[in-house]
N, C-alpha and C. Protein backbone atom coordinates (compact mmCIF):
# COMPACT_ATOMS: atom_id res chain seq x y z
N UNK A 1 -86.00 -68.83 36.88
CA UNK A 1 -85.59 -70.19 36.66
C UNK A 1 -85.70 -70.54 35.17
N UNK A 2 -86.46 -70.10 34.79
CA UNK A 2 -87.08 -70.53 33.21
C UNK A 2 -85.95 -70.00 32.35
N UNK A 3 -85.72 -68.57 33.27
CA UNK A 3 -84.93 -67.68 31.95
C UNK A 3 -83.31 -68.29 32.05
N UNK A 4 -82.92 -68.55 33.00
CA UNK A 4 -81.53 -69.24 33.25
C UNK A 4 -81.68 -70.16 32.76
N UNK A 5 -82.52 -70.76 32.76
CA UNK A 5 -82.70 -72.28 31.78
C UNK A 5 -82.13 -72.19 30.23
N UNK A 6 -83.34 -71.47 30.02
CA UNK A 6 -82.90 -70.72 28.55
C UNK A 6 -81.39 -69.89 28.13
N UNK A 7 -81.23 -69.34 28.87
CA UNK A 7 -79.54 -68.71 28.57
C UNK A 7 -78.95 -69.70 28.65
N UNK A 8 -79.10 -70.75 29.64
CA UNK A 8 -77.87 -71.93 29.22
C UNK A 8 -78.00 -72.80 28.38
N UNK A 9 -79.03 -73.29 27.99
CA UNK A 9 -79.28 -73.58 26.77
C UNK A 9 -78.93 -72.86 26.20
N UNK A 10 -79.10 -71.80 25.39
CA UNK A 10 -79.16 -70.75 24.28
C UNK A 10 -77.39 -70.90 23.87
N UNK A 11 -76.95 -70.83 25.24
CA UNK A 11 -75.27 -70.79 24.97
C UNK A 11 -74.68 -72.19 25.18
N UNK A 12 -74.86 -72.96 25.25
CA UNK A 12 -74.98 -74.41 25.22
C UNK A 12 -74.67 -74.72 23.47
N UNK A 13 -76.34 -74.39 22.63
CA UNK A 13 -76.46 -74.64 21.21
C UNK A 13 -75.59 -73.83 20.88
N UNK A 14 -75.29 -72.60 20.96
CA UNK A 14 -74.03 -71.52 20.56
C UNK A 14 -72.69 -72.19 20.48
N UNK A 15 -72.24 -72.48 21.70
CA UNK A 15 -70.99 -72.85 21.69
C UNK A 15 -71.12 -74.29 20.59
N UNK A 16 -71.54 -75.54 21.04
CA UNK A 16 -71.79 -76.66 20.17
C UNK A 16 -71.93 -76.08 18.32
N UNK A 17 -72.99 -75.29 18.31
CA UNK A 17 -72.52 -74.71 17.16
C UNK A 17 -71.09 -73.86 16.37
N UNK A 18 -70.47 -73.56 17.40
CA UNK A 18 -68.89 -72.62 16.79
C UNK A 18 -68.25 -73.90 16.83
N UNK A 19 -68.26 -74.62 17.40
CA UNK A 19 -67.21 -75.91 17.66
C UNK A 19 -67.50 -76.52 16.07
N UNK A 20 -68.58 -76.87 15.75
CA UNK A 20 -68.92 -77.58 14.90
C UNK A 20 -68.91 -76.68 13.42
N UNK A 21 -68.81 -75.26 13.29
CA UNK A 21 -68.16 -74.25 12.66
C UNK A 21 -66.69 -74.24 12.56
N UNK A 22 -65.90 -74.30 13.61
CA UNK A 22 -64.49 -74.42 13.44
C UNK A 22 -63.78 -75.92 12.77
N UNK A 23 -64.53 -76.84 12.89
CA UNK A 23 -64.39 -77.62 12.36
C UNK A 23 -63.93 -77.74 10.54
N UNK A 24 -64.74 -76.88 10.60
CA UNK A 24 -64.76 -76.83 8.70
C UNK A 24 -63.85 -75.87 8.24
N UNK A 25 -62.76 -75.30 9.48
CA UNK A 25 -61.53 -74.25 9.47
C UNK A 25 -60.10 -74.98 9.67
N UNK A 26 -60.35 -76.19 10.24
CA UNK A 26 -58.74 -76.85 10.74
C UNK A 26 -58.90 -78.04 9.92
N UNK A 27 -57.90 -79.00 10.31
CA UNK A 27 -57.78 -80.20 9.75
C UNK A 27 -57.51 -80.95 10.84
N UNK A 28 -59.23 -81.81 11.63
CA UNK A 28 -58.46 -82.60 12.45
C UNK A 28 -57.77 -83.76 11.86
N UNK A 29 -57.40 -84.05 13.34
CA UNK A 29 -56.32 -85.61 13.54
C UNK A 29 -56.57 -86.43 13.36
N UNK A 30 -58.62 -86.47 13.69
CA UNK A 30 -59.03 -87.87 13.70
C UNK A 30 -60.81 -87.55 12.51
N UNK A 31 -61.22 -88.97 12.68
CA UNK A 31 -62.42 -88.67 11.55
C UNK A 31 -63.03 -87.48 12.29
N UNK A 32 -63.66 -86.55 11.33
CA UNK A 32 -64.68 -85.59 11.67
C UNK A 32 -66.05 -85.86 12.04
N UNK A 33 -66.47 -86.78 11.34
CA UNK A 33 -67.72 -87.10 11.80
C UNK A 33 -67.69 -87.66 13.45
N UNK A 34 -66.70 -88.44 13.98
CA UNK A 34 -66.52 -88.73 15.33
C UNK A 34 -66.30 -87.44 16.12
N UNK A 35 -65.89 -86.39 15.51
CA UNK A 35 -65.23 -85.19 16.40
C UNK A 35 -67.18 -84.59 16.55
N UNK A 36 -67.75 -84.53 15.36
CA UNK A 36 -68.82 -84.05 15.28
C UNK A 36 -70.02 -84.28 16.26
N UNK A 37 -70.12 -86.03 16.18
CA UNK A 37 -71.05 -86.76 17.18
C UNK A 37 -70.40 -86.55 18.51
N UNK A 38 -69.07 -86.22 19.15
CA UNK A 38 -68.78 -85.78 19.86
C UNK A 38 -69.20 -84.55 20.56
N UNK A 39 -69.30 -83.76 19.86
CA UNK A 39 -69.77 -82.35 19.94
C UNK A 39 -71.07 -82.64 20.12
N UNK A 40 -71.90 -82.90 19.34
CA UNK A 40 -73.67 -83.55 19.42
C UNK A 40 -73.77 -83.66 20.55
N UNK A 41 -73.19 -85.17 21.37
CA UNK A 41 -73.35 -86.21 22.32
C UNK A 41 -73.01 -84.99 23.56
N UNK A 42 -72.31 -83.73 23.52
CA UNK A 42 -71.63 -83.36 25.27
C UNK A 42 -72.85 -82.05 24.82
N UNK A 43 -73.10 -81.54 23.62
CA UNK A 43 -74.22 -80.58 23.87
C UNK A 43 -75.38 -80.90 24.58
N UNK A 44 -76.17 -82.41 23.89
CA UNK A 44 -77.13 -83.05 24.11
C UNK A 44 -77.13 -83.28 25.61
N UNK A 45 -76.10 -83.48 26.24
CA UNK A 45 -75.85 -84.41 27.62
C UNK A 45 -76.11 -82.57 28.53
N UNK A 46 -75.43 -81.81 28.11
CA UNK A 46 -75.38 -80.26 28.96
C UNK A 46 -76.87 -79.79 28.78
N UNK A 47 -77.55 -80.14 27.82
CA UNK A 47 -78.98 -79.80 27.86
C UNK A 47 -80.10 -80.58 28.75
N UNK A 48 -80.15 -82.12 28.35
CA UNK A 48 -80.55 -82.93 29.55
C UNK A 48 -80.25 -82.63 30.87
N UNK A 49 -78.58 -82.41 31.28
CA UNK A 49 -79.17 -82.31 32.58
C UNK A 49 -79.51 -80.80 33.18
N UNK A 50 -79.53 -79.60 31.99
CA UNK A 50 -79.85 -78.82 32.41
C UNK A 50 -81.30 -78.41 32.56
N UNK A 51 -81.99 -79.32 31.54
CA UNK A 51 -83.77 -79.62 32.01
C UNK A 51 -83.84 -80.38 33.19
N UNK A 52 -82.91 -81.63 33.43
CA UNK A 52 -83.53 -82.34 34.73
C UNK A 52 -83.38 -81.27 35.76
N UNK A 53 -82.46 -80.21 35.64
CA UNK A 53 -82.02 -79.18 36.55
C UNK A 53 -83.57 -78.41 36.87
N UNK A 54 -83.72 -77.78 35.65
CA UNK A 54 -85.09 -77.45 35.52
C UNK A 54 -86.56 -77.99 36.10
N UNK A 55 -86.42 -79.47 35.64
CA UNK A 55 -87.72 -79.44 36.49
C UNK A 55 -87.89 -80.16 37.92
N UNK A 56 -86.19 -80.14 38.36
CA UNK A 56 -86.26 -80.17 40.00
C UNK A 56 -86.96 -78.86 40.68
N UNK A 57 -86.34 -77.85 40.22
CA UNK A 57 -86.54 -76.44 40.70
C UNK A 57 -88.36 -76.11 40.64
N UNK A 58 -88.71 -76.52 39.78
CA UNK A 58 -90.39 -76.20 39.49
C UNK A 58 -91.21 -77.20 40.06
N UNK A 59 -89.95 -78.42 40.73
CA UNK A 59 -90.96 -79.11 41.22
C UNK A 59 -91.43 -79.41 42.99
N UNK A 60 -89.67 -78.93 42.50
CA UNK A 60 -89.67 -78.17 44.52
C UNK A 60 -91.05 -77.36 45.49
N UNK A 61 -91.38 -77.86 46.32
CA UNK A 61 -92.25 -76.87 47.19
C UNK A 61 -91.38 -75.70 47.26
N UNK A 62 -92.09 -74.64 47.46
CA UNK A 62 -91.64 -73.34 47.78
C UNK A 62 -91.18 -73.07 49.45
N UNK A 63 -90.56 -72.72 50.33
CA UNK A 63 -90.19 -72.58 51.62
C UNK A 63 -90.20 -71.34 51.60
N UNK A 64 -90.92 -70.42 52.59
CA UNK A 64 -91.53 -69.24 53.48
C UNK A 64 -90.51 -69.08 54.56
N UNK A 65 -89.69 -67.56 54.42
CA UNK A 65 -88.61 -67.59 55.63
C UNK A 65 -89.27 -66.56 56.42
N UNK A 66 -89.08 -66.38 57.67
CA UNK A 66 -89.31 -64.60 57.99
C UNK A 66 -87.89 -65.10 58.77
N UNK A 67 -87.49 -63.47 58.55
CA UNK A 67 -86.02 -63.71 59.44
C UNK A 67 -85.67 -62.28 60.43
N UNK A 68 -85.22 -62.72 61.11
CA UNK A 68 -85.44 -61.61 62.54
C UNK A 68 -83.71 -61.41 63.01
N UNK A 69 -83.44 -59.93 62.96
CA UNK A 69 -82.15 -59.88 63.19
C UNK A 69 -82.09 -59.04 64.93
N UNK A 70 -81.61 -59.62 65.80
CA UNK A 70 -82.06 -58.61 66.95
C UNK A 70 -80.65 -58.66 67.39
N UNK A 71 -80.69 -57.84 68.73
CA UNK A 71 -79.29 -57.46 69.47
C UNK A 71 -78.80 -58.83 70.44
N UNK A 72 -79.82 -59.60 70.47
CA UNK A 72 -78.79 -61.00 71.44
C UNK A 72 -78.56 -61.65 69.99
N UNK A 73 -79.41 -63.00 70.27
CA UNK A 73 -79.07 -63.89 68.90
C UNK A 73 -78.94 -63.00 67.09
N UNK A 74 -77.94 -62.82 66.58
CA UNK A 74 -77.90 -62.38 65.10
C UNK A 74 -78.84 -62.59 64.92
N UNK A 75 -79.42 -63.78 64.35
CA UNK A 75 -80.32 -64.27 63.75
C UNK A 75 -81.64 -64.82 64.38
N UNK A 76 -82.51 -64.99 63.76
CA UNK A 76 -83.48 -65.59 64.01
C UNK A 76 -84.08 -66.25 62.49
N UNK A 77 -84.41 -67.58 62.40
CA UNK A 77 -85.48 -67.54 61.31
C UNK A 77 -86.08 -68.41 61.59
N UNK A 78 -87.69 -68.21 60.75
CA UNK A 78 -88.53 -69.36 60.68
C UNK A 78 -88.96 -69.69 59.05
N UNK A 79 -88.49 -70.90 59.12
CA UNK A 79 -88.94 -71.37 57.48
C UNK A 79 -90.29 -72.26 58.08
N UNK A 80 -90.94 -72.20 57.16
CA UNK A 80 -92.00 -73.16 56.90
C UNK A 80 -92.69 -73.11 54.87
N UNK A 81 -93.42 -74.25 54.78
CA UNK A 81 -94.14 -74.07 53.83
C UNK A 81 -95.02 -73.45 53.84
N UNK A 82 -95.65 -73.05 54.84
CA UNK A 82 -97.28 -72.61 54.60
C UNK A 82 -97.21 -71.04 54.95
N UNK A 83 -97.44 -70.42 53.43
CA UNK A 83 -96.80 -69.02 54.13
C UNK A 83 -97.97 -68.10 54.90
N UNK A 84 -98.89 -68.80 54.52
CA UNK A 84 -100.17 -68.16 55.83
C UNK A 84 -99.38 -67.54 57.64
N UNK A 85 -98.53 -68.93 57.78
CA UNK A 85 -97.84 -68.35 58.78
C UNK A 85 -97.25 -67.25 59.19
N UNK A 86 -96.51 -67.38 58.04
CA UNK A 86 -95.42 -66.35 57.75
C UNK A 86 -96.32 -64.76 57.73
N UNK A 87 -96.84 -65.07 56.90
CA UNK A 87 -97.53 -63.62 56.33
C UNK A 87 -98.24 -63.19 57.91
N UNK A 88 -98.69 -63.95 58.49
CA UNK A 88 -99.54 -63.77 59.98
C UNK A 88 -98.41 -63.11 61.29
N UNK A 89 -96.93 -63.61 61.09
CA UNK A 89 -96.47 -62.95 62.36
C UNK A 89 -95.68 -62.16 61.63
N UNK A 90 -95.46 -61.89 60.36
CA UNK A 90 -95.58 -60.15 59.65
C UNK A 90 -96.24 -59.24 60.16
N UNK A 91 -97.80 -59.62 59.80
CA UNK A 91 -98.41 -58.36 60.46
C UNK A 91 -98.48 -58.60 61.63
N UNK A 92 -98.33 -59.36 62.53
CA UNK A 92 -98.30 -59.28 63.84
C UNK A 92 -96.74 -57.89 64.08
N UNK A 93 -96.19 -58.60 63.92
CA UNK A 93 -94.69 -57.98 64.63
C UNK A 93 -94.78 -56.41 63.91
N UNK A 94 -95.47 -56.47 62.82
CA UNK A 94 -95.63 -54.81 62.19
C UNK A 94 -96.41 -54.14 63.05
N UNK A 95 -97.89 -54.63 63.64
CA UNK A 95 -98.68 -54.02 64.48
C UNK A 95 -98.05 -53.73 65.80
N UNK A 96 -97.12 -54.78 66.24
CA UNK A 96 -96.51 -54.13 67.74
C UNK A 96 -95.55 -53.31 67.45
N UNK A 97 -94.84 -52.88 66.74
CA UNK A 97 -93.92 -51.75 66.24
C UNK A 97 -95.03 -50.40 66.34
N UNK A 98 -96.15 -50.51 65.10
CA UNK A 98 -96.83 -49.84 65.36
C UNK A 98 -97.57 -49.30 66.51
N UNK A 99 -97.53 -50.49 67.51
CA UNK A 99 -98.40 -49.80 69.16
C UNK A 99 -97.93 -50.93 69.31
N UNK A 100 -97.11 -49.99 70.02
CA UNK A 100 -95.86 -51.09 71.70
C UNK A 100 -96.99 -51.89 72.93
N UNK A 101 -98.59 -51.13 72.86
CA UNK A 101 -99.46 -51.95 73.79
C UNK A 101 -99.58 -53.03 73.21
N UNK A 102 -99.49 -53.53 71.70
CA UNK A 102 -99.63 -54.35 71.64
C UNK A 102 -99.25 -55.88 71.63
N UNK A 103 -100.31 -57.03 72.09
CA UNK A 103 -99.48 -58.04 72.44
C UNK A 103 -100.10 -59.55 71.10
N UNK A 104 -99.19 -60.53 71.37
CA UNK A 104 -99.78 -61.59 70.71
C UNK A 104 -98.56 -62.95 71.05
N UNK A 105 -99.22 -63.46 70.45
CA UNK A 105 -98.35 -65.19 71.02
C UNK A 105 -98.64 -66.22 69.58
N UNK A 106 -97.64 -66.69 69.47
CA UNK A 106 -98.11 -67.79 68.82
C UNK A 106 -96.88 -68.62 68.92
N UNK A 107 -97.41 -69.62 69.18
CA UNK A 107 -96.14 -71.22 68.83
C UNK A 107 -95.75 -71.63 68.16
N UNK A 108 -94.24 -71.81 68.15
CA UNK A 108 -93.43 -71.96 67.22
C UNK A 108 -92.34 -73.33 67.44
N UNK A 109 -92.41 -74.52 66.85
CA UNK A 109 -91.47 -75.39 67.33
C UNK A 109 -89.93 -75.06 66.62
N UNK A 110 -89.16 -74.77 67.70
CA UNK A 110 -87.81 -74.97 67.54
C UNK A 110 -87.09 -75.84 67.25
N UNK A 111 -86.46 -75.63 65.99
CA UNK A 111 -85.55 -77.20 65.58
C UNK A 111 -84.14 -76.50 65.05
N UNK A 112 -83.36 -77.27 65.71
CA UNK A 112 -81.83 -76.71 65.14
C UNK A 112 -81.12 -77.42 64.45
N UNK A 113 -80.74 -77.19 62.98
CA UNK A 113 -80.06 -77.70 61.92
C UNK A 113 -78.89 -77.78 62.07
N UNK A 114 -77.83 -78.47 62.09
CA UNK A 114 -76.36 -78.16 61.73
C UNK A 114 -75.50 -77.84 62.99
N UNK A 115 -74.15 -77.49 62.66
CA UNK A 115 -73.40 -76.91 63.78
C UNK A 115 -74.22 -75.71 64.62
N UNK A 116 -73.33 -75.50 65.87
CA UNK A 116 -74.03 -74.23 66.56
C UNK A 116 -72.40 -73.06 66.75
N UNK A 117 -72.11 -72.50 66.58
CA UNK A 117 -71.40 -71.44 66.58
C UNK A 117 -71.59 -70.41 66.95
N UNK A 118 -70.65 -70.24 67.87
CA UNK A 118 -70.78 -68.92 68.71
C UNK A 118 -69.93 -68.20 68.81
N UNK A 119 -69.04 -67.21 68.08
CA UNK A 119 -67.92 -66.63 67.67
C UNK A 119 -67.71 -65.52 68.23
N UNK A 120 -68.47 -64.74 69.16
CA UNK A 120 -68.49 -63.53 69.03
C UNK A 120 -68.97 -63.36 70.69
N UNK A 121 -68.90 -62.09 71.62
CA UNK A 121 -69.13 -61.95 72.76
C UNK A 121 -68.39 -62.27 73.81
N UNK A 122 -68.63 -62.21 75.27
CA UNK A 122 -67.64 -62.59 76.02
C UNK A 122 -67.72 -64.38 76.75
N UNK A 123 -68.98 -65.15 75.98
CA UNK A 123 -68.95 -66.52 76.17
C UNK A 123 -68.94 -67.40 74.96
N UNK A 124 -67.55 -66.55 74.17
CA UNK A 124 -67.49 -67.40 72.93
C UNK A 124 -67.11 -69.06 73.02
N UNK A 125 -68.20 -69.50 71.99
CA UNK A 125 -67.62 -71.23 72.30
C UNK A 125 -66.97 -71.80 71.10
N UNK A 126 -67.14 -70.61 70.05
CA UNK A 126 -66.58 -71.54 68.47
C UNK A 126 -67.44 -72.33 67.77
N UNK A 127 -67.19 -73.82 67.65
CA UNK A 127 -68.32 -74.59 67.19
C UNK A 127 -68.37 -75.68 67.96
N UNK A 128 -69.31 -75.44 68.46
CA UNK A 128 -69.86 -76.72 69.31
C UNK A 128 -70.49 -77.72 68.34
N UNK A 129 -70.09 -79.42 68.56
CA UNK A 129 -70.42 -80.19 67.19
C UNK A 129 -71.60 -80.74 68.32
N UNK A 130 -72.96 -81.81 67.33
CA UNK A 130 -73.76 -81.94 68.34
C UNK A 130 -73.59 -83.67 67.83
């Protein structure tokens, strides 16, 4: 995040700088100093909001996925914040791979985001809107 920050900045001041280099190569149309503060004012503005960009991202909580691909449902995932979770039915689901005796449980509330789509199989529905 930091470093994308910085490359766009970096090329941000770059470009604003050749602009304001070419300047002193043509003959504009209109005053230069307006063409100039122009140039200033859209660098300045691409940098602002590329920090406010910045410290959304750092200020964001982090979200914990584990994601489970099996032979009925494609998908499976569970996001949460707290990756204690996460990290816990890791090694769970690693240990029953490792020994098929093994068992475990834990609860998980189901919540479904968005459309549901079902494209594929012999009870395709498309998109069901909810």
């Amino acid at each position: 995040m930091l470093w994308s920050f910085a490359k766009t900045t970096l090329f941000c001041g770059v470009v604003g700088l050749a602009a304001t280099i070419a300047l002193d190569y043509v003959d504009p149309p209109v005053d230069e100093y307006r063409i100039r503060r122009a140039i200033t004012a859209a660098v300045t503005t691409l940098v602002l909001f590329n920090a406010i960009r910045l410290v959304a991202g750092l200020v964001r909580r982090t979200r914990y996925a584990l994601v489970i691909e099996t032979a009925g449902n494609p998908r499976t995932a569970l996001v949460t914040r707290d990756r204690h979770i996460v990290e816990q039915l890791v090694h769970q689901i690693m240990a029953a791979i490792d020994n098929p005796d093994a068992e475990f449980s834990i609860q998980v509330t189901n919540y479904h985001f968005g459309d549901n789509i079902l494209q594929f199989g012999p009870h395709s529905t498309g998109k069901a809107m909810r």
